[in-house]
N, C-alpha and C. Protein backbone atom coordinates (compact mmCIF):
# COMPACT_ATOMS: atom_id res chain seq x y z
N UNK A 1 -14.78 -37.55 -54.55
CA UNK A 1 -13.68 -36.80 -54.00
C UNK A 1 -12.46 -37.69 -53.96
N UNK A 2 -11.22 -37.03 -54.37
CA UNK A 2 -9.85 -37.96 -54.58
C UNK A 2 -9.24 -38.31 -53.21
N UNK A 3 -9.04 -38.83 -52.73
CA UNK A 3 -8.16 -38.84 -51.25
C UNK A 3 -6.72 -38.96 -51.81
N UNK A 4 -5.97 -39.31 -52.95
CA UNK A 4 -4.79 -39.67 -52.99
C UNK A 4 -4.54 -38.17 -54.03
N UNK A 5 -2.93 -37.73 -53.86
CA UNK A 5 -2.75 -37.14 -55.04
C UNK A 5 -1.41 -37.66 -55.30
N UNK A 6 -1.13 -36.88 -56.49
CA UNK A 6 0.29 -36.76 -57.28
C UNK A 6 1.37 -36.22 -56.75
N UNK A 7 2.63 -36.44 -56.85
CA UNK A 7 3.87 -35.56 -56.30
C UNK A 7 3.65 -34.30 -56.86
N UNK A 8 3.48 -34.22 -58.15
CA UNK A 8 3.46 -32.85 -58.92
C UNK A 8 2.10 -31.77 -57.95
N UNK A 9 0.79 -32.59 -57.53
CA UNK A 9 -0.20 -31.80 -56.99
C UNK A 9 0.33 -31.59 -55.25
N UNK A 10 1.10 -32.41 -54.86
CA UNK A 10 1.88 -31.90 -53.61
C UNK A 10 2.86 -31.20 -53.32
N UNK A 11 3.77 -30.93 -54.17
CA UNK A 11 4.81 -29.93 -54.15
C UNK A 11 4.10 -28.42 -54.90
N UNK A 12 3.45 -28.77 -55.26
CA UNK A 12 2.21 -27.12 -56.09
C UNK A 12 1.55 -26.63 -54.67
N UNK A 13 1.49 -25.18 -55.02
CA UNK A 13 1.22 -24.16 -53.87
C UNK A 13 -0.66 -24.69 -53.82
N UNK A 14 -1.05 -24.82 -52.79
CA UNK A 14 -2.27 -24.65 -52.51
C UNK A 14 -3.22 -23.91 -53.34
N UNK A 15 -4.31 -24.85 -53.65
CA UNK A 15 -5.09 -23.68 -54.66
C UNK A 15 -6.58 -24.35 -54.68
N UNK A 16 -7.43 -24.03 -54.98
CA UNK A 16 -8.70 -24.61 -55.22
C UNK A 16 -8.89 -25.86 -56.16
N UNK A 17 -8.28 -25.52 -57.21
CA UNK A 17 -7.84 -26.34 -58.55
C UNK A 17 -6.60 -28.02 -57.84
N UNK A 18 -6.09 -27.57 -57.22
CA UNK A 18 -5.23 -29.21 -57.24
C UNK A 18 -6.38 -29.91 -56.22
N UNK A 19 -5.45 -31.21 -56.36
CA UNK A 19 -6.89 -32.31 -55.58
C UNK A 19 -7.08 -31.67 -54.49
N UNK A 20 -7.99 -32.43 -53.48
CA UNK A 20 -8.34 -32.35 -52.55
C UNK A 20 -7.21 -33.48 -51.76
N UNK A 21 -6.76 -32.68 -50.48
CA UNK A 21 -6.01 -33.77 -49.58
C UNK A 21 -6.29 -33.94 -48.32
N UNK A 22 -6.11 -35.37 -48.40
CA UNK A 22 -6.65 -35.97 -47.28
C UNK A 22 -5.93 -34.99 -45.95
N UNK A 23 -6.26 -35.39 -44.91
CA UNK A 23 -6.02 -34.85 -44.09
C UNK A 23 -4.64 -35.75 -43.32
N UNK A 24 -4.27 -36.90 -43.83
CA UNK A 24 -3.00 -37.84 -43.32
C UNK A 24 -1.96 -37.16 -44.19
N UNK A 25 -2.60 -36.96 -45.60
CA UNK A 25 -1.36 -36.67 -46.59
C UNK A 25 -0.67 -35.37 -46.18
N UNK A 26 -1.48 -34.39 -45.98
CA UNK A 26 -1.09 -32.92 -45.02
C UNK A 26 -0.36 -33.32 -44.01
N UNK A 27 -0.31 -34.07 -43.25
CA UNK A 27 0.32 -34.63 -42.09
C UNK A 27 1.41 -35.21 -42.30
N UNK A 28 1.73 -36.19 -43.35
CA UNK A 28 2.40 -36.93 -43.67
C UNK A 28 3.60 -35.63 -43.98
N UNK A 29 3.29 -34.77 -45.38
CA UNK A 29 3.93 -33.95 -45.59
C UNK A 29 4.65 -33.09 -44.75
N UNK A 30 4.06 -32.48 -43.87
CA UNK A 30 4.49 -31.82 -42.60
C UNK A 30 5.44 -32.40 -41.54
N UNK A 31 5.19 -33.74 -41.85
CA UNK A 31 6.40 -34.35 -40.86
C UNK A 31 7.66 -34.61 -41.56
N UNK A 32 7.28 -34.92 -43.04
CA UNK A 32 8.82 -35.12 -43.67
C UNK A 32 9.33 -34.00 -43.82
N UNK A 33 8.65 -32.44 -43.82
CA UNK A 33 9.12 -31.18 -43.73
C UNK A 33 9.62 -31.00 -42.47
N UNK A 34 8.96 -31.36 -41.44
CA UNK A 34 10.28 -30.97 -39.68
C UNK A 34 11.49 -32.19 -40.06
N UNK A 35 11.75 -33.43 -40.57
CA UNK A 35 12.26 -34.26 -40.46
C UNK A 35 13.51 -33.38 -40.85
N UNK A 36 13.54 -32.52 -42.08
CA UNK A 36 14.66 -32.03 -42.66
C UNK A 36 15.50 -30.76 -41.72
N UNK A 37 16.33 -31.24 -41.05
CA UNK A 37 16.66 -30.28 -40.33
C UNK A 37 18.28 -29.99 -40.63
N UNK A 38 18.64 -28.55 -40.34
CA UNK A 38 19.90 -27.91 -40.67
C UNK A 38 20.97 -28.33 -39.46
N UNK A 39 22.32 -28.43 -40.34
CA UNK A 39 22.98 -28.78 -40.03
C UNK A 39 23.00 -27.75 -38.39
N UNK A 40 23.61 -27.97 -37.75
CA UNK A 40 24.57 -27.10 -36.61
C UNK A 40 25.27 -25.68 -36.93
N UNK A 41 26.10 -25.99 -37.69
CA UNK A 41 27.01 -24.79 -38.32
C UNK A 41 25.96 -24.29 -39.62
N UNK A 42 25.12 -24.46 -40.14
CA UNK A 42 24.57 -24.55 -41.22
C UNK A 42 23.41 -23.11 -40.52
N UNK A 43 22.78 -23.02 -39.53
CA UNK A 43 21.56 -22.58 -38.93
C UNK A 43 22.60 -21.61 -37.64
N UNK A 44 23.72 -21.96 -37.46
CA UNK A 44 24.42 -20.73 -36.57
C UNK A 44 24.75 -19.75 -37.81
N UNK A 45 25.09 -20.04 -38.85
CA UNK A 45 25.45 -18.84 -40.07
C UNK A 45 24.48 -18.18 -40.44
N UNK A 46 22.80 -19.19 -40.41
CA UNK A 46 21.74 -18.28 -40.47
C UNK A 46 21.28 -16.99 -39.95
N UNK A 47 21.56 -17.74 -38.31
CA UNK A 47 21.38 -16.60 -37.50
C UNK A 47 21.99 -15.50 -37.04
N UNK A 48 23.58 -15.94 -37.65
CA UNK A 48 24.56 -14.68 -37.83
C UNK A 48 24.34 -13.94 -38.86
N UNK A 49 23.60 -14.41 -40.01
CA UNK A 49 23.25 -13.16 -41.02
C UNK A 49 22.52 -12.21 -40.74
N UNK A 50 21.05 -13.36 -40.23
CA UNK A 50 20.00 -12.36 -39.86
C UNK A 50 20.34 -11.05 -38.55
N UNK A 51 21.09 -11.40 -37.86
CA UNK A 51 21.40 -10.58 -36.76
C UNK A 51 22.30 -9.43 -37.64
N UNK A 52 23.20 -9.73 -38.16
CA UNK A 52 23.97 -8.86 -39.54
C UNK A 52 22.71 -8.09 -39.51
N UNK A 53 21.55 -8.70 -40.29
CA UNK A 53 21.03 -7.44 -41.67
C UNK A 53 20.22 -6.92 -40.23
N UNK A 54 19.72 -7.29 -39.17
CA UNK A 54 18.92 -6.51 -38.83
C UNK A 54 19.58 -5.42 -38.03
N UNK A 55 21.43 -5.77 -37.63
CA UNK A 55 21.86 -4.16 -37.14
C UNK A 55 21.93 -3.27 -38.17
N UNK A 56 22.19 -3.90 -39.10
CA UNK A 56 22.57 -2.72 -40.44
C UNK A 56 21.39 -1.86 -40.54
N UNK A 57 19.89 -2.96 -40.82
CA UNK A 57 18.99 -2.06 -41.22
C UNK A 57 18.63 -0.92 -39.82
N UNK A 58 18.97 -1.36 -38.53
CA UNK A 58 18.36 -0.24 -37.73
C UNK A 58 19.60 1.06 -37.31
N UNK A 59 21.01 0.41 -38.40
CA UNK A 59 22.23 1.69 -38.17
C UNK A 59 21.03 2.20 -39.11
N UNK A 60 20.81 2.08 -40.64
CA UNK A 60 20.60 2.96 -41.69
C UNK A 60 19.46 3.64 -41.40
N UNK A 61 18.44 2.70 -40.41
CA UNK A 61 17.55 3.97 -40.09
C UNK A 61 17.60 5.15 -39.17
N UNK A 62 18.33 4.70 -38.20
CA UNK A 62 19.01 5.29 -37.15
C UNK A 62 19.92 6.77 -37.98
N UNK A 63 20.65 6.70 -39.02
CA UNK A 63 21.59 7.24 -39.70
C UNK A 63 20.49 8.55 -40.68
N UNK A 64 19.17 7.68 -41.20
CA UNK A 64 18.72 8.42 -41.96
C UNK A 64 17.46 9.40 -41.28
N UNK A 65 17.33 8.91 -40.30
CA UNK A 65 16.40 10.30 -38.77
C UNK A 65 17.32 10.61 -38.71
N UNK A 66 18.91 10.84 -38.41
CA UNK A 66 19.45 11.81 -38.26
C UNK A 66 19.91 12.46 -39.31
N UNK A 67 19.55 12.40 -40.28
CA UNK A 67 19.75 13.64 -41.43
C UNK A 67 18.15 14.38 -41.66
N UNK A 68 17.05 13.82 -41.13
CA UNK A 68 16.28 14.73 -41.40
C UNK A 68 15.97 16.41 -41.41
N UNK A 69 15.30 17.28 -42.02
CA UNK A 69 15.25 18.70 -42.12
C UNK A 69 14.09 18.94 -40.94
N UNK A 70 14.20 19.41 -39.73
CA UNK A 70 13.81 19.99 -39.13
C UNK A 70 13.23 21.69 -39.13
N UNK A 71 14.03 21.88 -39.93
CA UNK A 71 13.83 23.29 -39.88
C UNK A 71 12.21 24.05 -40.18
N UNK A 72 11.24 23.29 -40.93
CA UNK A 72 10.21 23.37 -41.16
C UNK A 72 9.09 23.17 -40.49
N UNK A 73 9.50 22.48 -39.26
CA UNK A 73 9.07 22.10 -37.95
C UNK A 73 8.82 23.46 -36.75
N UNK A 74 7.51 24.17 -36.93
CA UNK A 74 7.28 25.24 -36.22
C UNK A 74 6.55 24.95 -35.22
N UNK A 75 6.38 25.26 -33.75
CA UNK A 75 4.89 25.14 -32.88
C UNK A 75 4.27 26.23 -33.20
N UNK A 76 2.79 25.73 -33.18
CA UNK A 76 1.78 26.42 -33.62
C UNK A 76 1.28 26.74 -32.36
N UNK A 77 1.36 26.90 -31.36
CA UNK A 77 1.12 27.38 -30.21
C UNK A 77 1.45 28.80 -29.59
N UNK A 78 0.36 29.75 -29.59
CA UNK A 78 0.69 31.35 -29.46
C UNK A 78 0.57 31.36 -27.92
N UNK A 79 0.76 32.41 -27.58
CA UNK A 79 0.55 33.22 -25.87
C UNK A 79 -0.62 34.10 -25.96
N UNK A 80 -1.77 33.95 -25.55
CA UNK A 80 -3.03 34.38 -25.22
C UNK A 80 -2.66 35.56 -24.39
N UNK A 81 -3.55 37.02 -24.47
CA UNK A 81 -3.31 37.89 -23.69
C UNK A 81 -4.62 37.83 -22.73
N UNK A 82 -4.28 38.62 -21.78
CA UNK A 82 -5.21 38.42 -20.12
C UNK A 82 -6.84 39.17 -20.63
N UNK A 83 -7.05 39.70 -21.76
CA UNK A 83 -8.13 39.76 -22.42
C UNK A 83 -8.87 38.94 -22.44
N UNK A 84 -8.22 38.10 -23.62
CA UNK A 84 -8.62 36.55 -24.30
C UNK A 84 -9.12 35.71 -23.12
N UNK A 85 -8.27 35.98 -21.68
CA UNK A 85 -8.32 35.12 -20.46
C UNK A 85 -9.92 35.49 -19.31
N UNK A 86 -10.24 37.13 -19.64
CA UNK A 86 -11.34 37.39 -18.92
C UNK A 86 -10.67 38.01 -17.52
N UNK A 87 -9.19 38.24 -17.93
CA UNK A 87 -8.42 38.71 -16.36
C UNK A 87 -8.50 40.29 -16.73
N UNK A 88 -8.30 41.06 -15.68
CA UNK A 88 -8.18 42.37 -15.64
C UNK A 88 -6.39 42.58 -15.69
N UNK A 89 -6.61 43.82 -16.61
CA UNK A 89 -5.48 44.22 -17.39
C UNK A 89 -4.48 44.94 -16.18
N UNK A 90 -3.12 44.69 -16.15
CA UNK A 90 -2.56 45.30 -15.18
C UNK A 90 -1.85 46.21 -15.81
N UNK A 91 -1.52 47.37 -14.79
CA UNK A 91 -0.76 48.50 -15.39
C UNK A 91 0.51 47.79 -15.95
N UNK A 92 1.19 47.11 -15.58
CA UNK A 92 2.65 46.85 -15.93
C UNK A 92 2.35 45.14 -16.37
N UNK A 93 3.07 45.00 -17.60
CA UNK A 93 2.97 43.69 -17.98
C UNK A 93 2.94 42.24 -17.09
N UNK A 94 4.33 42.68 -16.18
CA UNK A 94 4.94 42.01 -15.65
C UNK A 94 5.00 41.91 -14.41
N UNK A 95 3.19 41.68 -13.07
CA UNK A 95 2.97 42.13 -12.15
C UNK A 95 4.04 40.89 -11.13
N UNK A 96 4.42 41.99 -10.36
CA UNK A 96 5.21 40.95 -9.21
C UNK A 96 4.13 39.79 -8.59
N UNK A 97 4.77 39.00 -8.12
CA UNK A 97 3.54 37.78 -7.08
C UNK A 97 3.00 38.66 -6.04
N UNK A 98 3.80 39.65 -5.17
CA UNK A 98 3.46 39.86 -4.03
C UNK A 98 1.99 40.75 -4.37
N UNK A 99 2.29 41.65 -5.53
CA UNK A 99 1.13 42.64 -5.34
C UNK A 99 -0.33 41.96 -6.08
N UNK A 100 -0.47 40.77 -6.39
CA UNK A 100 -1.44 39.90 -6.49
C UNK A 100 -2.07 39.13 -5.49
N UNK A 101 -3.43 39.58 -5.36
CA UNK A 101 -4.05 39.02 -3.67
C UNK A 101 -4.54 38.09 -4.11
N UNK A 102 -4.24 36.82 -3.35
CA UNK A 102 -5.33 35.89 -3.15
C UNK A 102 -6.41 35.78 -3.06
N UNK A 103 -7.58 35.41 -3.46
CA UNK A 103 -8.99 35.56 -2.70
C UNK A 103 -9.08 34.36 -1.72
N UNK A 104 -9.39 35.12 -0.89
CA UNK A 104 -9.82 34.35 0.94
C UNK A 104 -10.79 33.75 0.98
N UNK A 105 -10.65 32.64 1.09
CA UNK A 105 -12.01 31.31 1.57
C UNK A 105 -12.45 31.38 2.82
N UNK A 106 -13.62 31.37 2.94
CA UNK A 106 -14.59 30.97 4.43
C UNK A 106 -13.93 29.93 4.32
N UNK A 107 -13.97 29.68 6.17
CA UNK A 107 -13.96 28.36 6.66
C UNK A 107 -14.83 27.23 6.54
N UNK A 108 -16.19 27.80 5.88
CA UNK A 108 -16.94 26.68 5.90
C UNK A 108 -17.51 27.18 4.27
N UNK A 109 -16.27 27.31 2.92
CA UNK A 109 -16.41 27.48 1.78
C UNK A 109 -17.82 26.73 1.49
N UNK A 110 -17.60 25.42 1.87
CA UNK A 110 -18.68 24.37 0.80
C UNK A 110 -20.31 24.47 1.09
N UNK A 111 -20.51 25.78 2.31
CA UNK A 111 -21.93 25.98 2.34
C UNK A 111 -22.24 26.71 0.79
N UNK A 112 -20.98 27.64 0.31
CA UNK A 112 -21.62 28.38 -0.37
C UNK A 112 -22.46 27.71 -1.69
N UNK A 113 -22.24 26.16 -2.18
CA UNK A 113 -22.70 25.73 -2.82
C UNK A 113 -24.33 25.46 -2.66
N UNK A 114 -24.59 25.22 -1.65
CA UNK A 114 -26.17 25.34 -1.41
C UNK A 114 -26.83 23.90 -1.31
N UNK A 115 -25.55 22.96 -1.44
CA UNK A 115 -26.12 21.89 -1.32
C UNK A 115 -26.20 20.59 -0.29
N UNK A 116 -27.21 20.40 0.15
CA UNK A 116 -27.30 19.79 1.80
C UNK A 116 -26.60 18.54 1.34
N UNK A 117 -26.94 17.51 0.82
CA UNK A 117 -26.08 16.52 1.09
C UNK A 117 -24.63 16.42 0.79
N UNK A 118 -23.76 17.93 0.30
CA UNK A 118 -22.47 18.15 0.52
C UNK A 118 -22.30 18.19 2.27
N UNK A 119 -23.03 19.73 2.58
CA UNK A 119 -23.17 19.81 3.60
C UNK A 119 -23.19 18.58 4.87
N UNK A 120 -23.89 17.32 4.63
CA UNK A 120 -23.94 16.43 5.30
C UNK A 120 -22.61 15.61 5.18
N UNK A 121 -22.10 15.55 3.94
CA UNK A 121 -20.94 14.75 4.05
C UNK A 121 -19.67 15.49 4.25
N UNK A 122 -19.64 16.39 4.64
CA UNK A 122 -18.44 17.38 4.95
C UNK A 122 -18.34 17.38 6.70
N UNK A 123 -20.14 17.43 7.30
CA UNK A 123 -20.08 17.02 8.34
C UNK A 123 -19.26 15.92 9.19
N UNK A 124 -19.98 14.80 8.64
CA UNK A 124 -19.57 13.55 8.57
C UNK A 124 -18.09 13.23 8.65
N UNK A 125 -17.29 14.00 7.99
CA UNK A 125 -15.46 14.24 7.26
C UNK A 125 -15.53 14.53 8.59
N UNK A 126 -15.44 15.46 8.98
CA UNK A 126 -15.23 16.22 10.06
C UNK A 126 -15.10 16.02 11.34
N UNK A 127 -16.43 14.55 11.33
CA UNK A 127 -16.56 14.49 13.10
C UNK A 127 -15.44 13.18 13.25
N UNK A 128 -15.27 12.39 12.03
CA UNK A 128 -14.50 11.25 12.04
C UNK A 128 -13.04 11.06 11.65
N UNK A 129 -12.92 12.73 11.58
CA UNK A 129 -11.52 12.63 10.98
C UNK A 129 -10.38 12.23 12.43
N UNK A 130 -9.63 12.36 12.17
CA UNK A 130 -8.51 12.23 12.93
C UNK A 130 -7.91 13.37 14.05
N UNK A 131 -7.97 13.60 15.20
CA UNK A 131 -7.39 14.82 15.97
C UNK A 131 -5.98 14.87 15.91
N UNK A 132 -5.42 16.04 15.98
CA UNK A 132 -4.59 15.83 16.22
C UNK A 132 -3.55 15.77 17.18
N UNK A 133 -3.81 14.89 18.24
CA UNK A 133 -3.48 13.94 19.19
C UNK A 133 -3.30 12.82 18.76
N UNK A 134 -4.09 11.98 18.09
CA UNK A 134 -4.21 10.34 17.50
C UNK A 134 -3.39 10.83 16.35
N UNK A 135 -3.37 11.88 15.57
CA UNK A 135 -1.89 11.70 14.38
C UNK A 135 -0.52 11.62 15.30
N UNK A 136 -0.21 12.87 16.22
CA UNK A 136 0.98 12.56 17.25
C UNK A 136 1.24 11.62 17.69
N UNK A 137 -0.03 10.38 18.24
CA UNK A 137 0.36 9.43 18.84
C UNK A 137 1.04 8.43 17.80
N UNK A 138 -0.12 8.10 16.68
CA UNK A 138 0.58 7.05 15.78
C UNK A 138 1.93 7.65 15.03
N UNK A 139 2.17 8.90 14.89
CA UNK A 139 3.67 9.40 14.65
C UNK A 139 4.91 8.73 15.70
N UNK A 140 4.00 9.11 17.17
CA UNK A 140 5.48 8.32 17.60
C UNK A 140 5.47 6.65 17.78
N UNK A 141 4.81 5.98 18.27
CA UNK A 141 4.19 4.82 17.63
C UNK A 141 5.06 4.11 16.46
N UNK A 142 5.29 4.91 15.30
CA UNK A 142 5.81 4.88 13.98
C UNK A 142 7.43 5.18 14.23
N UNK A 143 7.72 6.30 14.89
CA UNK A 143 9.12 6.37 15.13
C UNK A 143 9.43 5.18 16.51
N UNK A 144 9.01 4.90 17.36
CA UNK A 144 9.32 3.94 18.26
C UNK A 144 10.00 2.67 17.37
N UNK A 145 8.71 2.07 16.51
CA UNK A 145 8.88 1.02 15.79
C UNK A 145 10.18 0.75 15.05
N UNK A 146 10.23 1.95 13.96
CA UNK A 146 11.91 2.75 13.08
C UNK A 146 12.89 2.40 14.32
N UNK A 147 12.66 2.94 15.56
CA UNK A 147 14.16 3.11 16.29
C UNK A 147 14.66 1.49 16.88
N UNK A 148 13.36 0.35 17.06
CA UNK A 148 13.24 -1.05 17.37
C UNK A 148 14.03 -1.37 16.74
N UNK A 149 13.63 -1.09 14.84
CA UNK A 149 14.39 -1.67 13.85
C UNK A 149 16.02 -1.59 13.35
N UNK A 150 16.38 -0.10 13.77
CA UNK A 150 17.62 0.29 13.91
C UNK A 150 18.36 -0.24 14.93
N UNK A 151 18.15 -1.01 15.82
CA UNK A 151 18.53 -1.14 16.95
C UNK A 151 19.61 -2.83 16.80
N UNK A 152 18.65 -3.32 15.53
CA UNK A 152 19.95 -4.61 15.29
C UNK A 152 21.33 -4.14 14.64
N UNK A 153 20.99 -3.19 14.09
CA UNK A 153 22.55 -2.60 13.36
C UNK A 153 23.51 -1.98 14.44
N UNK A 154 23.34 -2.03 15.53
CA UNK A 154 23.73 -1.05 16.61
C UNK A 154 24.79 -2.16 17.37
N UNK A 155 25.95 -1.80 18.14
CA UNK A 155 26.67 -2.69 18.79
C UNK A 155 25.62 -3.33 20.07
N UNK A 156 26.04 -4.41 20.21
CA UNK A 156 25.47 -5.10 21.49
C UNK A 156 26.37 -5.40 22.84
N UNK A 157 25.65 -5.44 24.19
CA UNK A 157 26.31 -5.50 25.07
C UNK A 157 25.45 -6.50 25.83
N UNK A 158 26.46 -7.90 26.25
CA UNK A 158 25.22 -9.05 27.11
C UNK A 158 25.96 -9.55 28.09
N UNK A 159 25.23 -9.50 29.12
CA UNK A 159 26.64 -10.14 30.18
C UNK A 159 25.57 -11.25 31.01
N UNK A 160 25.94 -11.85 31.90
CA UNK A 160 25.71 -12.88 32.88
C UNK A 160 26.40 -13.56 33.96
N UNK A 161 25.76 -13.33 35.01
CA UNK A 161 26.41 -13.95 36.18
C UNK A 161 25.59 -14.69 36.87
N UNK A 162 26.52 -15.43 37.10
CA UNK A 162 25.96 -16.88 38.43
C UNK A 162 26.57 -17.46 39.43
N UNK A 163 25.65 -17.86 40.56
CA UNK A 163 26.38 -18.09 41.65
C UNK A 163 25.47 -19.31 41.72
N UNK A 164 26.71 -20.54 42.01
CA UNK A 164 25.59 -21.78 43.02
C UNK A 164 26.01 -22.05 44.10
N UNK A 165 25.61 -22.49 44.95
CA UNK A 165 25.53 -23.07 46.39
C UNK A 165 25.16 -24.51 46.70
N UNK A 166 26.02 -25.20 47.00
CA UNK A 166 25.56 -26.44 46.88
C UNK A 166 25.87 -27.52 48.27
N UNK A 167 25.28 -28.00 48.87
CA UNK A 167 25.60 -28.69 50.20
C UNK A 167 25.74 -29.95 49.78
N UNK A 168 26.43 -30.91 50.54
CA UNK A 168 26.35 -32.57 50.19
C UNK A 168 25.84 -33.22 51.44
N UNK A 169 25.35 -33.97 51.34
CA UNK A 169 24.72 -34.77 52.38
C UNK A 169 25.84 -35.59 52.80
N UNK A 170 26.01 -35.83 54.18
CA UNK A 170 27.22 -36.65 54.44
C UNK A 170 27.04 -38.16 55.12
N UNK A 171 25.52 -38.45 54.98
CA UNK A 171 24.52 -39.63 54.82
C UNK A 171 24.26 -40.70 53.58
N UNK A 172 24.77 -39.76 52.58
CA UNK A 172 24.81 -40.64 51.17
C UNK A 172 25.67 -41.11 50.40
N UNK A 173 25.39 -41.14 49.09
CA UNK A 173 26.57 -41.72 48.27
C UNK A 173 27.79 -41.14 48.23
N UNK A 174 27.65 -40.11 49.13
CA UNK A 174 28.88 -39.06 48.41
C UNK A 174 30.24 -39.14 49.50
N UNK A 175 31.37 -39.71 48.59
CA UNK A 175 32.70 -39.64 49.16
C UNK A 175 32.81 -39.04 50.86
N UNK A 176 33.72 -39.28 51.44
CA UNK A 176 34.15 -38.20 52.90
C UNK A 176 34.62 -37.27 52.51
N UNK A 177 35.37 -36.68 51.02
CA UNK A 177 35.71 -35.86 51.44
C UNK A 177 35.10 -34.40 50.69
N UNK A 178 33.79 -35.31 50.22
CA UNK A 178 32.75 -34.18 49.58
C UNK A 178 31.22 -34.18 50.77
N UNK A 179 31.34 -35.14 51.41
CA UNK A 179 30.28 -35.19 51.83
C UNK A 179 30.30 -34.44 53.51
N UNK A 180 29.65 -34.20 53.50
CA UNK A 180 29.15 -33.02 54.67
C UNK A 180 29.43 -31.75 54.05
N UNK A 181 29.90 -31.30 53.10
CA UNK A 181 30.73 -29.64 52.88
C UNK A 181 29.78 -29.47 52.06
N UNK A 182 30.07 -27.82 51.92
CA UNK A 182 29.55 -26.74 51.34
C UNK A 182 30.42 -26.68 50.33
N UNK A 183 29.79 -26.30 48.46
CA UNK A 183 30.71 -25.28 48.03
C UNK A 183 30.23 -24.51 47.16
N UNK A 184 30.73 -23.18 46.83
CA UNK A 184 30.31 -22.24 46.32
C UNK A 184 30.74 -21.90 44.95
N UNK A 185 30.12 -21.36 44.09
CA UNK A 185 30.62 -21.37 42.65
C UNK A 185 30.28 -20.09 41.92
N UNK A 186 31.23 -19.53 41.62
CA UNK A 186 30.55 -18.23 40.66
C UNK A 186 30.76 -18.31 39.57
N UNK A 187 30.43 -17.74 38.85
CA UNK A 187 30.58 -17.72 37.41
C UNK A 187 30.23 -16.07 36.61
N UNK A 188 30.81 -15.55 35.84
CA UNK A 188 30.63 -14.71 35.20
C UNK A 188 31.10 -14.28 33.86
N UNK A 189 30.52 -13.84 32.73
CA UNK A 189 30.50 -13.98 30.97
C UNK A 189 30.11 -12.94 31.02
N UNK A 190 31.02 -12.53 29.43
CA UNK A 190 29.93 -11.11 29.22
C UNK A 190 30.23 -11.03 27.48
N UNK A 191 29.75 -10.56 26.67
CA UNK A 191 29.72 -10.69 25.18
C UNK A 191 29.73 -9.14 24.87
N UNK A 192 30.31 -8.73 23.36
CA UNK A 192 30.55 -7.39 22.93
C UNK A 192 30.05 -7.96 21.79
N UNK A 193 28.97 -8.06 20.79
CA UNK A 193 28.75 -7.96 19.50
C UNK A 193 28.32 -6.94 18.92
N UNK A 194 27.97 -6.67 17.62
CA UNK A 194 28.24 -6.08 16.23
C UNK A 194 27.03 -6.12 16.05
């Protein structure tokens, strides 16, 4: 088996017939192929062509669905008469809603099936469902929560007041003419926010 080839067997398209190549020479080749790279302006003109041909080609297809012949284009879809359907024929084609009755369900329809372990799980539905008391409650529950949340968008009103009282000892560190007295202090703030 050859490990080396010829320029002529390396620039030739792949084939059974040229040597066999090593697996460096494939490599080798492949790197002096990324090495060659396009200029800047050279590969922006590329990609301004290609962007070119590919609006053109999707105006011309765009252009040529809209000349197609439609007209040959039928639905094959008919209107079945109340025959075909197994319905009973009404005097007038075109029966109003009102004079069409509903048929009325038992309250407890799903016996008519006959089958107990429906029967058991319909039970079951039934005893665990929800009253409706526990839907009312978690309804308001649910609106309480909504009105919590609305409540930061809403103007605010905060106020505060304070009073201190304060005696001095007239035994200690404190000046004569703070010491023995009383004095009183109020204070009051109030805030309007948004």
């Amino acid at each position: 088996m050859r490990t080396t080839c010829s320029a002529a067997d390396l620039a030739a398209p792949p084939s059974f017939d040229n040597c066999a190549r090593s697996t460096a020479a494939v490599a080798a080749q492949i790197e002096a192929e990324s090495i060659k790279t396009l200029p800047v302006w050279h590969s922006t003109a590329r990609m301004a062509a290609v962007t070119a041909v590919g609006v053109i080609a999707a105006g011309l297809i765009a252009g040529l669905g809209g000349c197609a012949n439609m007209s040959g284009i039928a639905p094959q879809s008919t209107l079945r008469d109340a025959a075909s359907l197994a319905l009973p024929e009404s005097s007038s084609s075109a029966a109003s809603p009102a004079s069409v009755q509903a048929p009325t369900l038992a309250a407890d329809w799903w016996r008519e099936f006959g089958d107990a372990q429906l029967n058991a799980l319909v039970a079951q539905a039934l005893q665990s469902s929800l009253t409706l008391k526990l839907a009312q409650a978690r309804l308001a529950r649910a609106q309480a929560v909504t009105e919590v949340a609305d409540a930061a968008s809403l103007p605010e009103l905060n106020g505060q007041l304070g009073v201190t009282r304060q005696r001095y000892t007239g035994n200690g560190a404190v000046p004569p003419p703070l010491a023995g007295s009383i004095r009183s202090n109020a204070a009051a703030r109030r805030e309007l926010g948004a």
